[in-house]
Protein backbone atom coordinates (compact mmCIF):
# COMPACT_ATOMS: atom_id res chain seq x y z
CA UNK A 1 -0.22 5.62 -5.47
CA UNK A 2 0.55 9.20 -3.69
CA UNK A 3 1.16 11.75 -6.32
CA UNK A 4 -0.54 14.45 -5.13
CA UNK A 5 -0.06 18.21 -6.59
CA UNK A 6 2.05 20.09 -5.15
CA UNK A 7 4.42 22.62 -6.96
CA UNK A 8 8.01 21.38 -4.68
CA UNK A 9 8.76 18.30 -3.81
CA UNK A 10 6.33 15.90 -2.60
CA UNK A 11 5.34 16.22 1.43
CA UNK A 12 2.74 13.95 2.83
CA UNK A 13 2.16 16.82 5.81
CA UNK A 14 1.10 19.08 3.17
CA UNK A 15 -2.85 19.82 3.75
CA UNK A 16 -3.70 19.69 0.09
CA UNK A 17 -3.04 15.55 0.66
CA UNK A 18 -7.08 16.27 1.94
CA UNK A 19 -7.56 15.61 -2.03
CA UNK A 20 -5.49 11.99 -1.70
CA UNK A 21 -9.08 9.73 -1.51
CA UNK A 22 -10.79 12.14 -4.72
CA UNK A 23 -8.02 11.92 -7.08
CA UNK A 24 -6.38 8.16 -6.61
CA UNK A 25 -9.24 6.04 -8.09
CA UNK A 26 -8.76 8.70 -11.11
CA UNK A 27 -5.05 7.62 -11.56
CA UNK A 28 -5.07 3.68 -11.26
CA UNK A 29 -7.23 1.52 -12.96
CA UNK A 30 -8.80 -1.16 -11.01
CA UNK A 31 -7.71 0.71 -7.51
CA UNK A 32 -11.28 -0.62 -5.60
CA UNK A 33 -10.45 -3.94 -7.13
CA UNK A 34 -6.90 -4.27 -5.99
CA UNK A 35 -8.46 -3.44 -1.97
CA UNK A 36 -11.57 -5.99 -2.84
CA UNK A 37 -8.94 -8.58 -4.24
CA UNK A 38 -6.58 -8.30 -0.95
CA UNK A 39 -9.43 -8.21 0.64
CA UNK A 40 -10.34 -11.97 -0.58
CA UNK A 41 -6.83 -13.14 -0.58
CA UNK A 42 -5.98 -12.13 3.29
CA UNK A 43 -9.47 -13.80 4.26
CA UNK A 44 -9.12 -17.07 2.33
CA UNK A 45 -5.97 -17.29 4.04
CA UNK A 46 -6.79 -16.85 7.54
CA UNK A 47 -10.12 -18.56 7.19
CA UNK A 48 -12.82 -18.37 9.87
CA UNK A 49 -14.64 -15.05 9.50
CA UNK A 50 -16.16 -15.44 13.00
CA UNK A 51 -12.47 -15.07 14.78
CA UNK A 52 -11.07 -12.33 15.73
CA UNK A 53 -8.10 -10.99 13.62
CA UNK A 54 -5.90 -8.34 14.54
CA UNK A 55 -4.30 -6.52 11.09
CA UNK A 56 -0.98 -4.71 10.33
CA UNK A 57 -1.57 -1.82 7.75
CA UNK A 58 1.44 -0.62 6.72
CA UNK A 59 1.27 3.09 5.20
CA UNK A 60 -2.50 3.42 6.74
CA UNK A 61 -3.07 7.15 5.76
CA UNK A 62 -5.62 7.87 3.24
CA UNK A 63 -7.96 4.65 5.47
CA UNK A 64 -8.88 2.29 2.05
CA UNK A 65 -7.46 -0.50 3.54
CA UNK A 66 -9.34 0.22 7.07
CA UNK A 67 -12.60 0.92 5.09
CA UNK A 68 -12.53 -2.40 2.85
CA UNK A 69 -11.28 -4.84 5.72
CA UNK A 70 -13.13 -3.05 8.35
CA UNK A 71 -16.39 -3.03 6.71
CA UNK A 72 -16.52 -6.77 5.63
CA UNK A 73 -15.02 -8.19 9.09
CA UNK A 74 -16.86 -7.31 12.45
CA UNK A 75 -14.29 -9.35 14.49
CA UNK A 76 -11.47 -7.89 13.07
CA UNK A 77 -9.12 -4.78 14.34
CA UNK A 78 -6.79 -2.83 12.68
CA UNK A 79 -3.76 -1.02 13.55
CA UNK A 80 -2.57 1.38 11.46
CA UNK A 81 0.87 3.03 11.05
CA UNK A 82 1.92 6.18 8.80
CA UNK A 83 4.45 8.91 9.07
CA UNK A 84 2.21 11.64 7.53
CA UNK A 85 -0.48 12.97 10.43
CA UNK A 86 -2.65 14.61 7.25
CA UNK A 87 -3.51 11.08 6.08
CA UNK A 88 -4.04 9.60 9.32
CA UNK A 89 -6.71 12.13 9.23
CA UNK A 90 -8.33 10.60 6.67
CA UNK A 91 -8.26 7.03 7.97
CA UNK A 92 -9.97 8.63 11.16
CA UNK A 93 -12.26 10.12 9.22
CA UNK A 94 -13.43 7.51 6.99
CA UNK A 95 -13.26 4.99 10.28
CA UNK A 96 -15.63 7.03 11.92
CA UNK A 97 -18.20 7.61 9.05
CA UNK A 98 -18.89 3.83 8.94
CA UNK A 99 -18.66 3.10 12.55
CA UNK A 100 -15.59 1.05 13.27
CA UNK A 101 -13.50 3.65 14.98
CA UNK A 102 -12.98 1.49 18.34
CA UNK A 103 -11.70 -1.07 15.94
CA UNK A 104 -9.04 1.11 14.73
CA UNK A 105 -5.77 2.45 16.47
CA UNK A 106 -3.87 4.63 14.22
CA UNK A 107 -0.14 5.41 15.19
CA UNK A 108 1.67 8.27 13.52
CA UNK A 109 5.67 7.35 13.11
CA UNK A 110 7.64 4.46 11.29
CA UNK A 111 7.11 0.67 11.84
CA UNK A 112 9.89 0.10 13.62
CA UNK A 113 8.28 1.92 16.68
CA UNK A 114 6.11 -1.07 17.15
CA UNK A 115 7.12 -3.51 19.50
CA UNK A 116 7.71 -7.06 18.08
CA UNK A 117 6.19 -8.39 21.07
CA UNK A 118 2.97 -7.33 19.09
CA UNK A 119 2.01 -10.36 16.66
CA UNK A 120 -0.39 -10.01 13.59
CA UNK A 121 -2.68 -12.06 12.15
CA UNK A 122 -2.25 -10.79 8.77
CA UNK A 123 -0.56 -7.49 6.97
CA UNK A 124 -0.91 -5.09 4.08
CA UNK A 125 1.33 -2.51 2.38
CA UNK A 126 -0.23 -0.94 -0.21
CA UNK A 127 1.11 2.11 -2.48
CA UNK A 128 4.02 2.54 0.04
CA UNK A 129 7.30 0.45 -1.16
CA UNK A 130 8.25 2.40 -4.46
CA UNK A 131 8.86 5.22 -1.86
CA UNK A 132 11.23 3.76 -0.31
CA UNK A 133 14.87 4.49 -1.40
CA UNK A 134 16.88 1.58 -1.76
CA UNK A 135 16.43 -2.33 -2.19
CA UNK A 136 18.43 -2.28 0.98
CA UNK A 137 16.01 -0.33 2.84
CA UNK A 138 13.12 -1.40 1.03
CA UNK A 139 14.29 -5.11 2.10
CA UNK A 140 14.39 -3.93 5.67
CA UNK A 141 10.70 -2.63 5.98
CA UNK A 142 9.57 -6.01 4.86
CA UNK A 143 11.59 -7.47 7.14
CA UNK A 144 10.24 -5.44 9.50
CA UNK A 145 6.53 -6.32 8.27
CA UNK A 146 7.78 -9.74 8.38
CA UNK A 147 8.76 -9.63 12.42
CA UNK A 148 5.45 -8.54 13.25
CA UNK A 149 3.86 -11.61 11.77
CA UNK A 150 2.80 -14.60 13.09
CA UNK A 151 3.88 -17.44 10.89
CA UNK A 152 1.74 -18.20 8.16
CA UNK A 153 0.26 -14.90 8.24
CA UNK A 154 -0.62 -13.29 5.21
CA UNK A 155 1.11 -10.72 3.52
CA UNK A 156 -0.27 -8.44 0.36
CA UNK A 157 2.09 -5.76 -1.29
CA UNK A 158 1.47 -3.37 -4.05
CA UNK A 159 3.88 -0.87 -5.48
CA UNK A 160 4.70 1.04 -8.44
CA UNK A 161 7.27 -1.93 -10.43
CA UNK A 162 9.25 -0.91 -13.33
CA UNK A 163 12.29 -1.12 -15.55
CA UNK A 164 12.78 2.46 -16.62
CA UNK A 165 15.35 1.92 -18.72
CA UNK A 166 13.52 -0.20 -21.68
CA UNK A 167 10.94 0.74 -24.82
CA UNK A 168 7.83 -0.85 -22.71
CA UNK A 169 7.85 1.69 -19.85
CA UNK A 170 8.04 4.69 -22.09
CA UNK A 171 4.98 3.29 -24.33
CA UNK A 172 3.21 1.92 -21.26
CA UNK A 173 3.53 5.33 -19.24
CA UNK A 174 1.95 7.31 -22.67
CA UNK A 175 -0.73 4.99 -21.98
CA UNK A 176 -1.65 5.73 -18.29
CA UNK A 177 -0.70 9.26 -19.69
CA UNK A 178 -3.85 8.88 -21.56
CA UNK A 179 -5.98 7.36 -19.18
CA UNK A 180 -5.21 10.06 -16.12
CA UNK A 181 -6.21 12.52 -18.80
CA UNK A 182 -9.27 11.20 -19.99
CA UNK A 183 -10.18 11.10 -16.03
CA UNK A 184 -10.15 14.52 -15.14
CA UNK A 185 -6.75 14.33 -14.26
CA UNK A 186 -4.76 18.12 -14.79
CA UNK A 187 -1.25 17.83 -17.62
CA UNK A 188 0.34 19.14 -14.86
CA UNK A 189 -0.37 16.98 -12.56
CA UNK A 190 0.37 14.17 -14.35
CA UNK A 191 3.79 15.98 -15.64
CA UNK A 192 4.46 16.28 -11.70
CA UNK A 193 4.20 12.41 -11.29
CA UNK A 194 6.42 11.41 -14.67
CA UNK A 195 9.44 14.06 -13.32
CA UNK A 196 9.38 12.52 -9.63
CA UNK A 197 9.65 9.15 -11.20
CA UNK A 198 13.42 7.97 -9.80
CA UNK A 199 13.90 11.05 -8.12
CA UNK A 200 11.12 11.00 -5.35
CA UNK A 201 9.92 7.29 -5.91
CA UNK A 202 12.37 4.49 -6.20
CA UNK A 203 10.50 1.52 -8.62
CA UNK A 204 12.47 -1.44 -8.83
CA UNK A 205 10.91 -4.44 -11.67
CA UNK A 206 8.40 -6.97 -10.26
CA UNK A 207 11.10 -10.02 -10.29
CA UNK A 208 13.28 -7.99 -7.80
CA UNK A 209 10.22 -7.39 -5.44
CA UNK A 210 9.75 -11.03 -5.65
CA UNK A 211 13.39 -11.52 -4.63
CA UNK A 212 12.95 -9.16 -1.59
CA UNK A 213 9.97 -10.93 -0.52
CA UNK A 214 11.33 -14.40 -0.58
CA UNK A 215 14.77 -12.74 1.64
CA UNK A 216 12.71 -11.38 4.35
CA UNK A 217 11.43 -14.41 5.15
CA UNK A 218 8.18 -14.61 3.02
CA UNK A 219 7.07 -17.90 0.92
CA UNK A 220 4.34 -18.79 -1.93
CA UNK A 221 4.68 -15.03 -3.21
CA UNK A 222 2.11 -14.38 -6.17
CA UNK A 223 1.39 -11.65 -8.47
CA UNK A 224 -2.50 -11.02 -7.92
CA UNK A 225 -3.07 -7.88 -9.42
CA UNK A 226 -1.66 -5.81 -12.52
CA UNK A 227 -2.38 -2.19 -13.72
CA UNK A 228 0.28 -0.22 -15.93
CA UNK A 229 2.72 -0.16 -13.41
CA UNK A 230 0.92 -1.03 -10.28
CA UNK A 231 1.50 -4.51 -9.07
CA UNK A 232 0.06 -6.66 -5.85
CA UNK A 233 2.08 -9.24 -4.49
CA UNK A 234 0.36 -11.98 -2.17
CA UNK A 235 2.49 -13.50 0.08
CA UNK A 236 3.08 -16.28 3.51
CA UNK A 237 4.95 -15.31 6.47
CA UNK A 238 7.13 -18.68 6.59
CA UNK A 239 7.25 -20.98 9.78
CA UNK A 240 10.01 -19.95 12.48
């Protein structure tokens, strides 16, 4: 999830995102299993490891996606799409350290500049929906997502899913309190994430997501992984 330091509010063109790929791993437990598991899930689904796939990543700065997929799947290419050009960075970056850079064409703007003439195999957004203001408007990028999918694509989502308002989230946020803390992570840092919490992130409980997944035109949608508040959603394009 992107809750990088910064001392106003949060700006993805802001160069100290450079510490995005350091710090992450230190706030979510389980973050290299959640890329290995959609990893596995995306190619159980589309089977056949010798074809080639072209993949949809969704929110593609910061390149774990790109690195995980990338790395595993020689036949496979990626385009990625992010509004921030600091994290695209990244994703060149870490493209070009293993060697997959001509498999990669990063775009820096908003999903709907891609034409829907453009068909993908198979889609993630990861770490991007509770930034999105709105069930509205967080219903319209998956439909988006959804456009630019073949049928029977795969889909995996993971987002920041909460009810705010009960006992649970107060005692579960003291405990990934805890466990940023006991990681390195700065008080203030931390403090920085808990204030932005409904102010410059918009979580909505997992049953809702599931809702929005199922009205943009998405089947079989499954809850695949679970940290604090971080869930993954795997999901189906549906047949035209």
């Amino acid at each position: 999830m992107r809750t990088e330091n910064t001392n106003t509010a949060m700006s993805w063109d802001h160069p100290d995102v450079k510490c995005y790929e350091k710090t992450i791993s230190l706030k979510i437990p389980g973050y290299f299993h959640l890329y290995e598991m959609t990893d596995h899930l995306i190619a159980a689904q589309l089977q056949g490891e010798n074809f080639s796939r072209d993949v949809l990543i969704v929110g593609a700065g910061g390149g774990q996606e790109i690195v995980m997929l990338g790395g595993r799947h020689e036949a496979w290419t990626f385009t990625g799409i992010d509004p921030s050009a600091h994290m695209l960075e990244i994703s060149k970056s870490r493209a070009e350290s293993i060697g997959i850079e001509e498999r990669v064409s990063l775009i820096q703007g908003r999903l709907e500049q891609l034409s829907l003439e453009d068909q993908y195999d198979a889609a993630t957004c990861l770490l991007v929906l509770h930034f999105v203001k709105g069930l509205q408007q967080k219903q319209e990028l998956l439909q988006r997502i959804g456009e630019r999918l073949k049928p029977g694509a795969p889909f995996c989502l993971a987002s920041f899913h909460a009810d705010t308002n009960t006992d649970t989230f107060h005692i579960q946020m003291q405990a990934w309190k805890s466990h940023m803390l006991d990681n390195g992570i700065p008080l203030e840092d931390w403090e920085r994430f808990e204030a932005s919490i409904g102010l410059q992130s918009d979580p909505v409980p997992s049953s809702v997501v599931q809702e929005l997944l199922e009205q943009s035109g998405f089947t079989h949608a499954t809850r695949y992984f679970g940290s604090y508040f971080i869930d993954g959603w795997f999901a189906i394009k549906g047949l035209m």
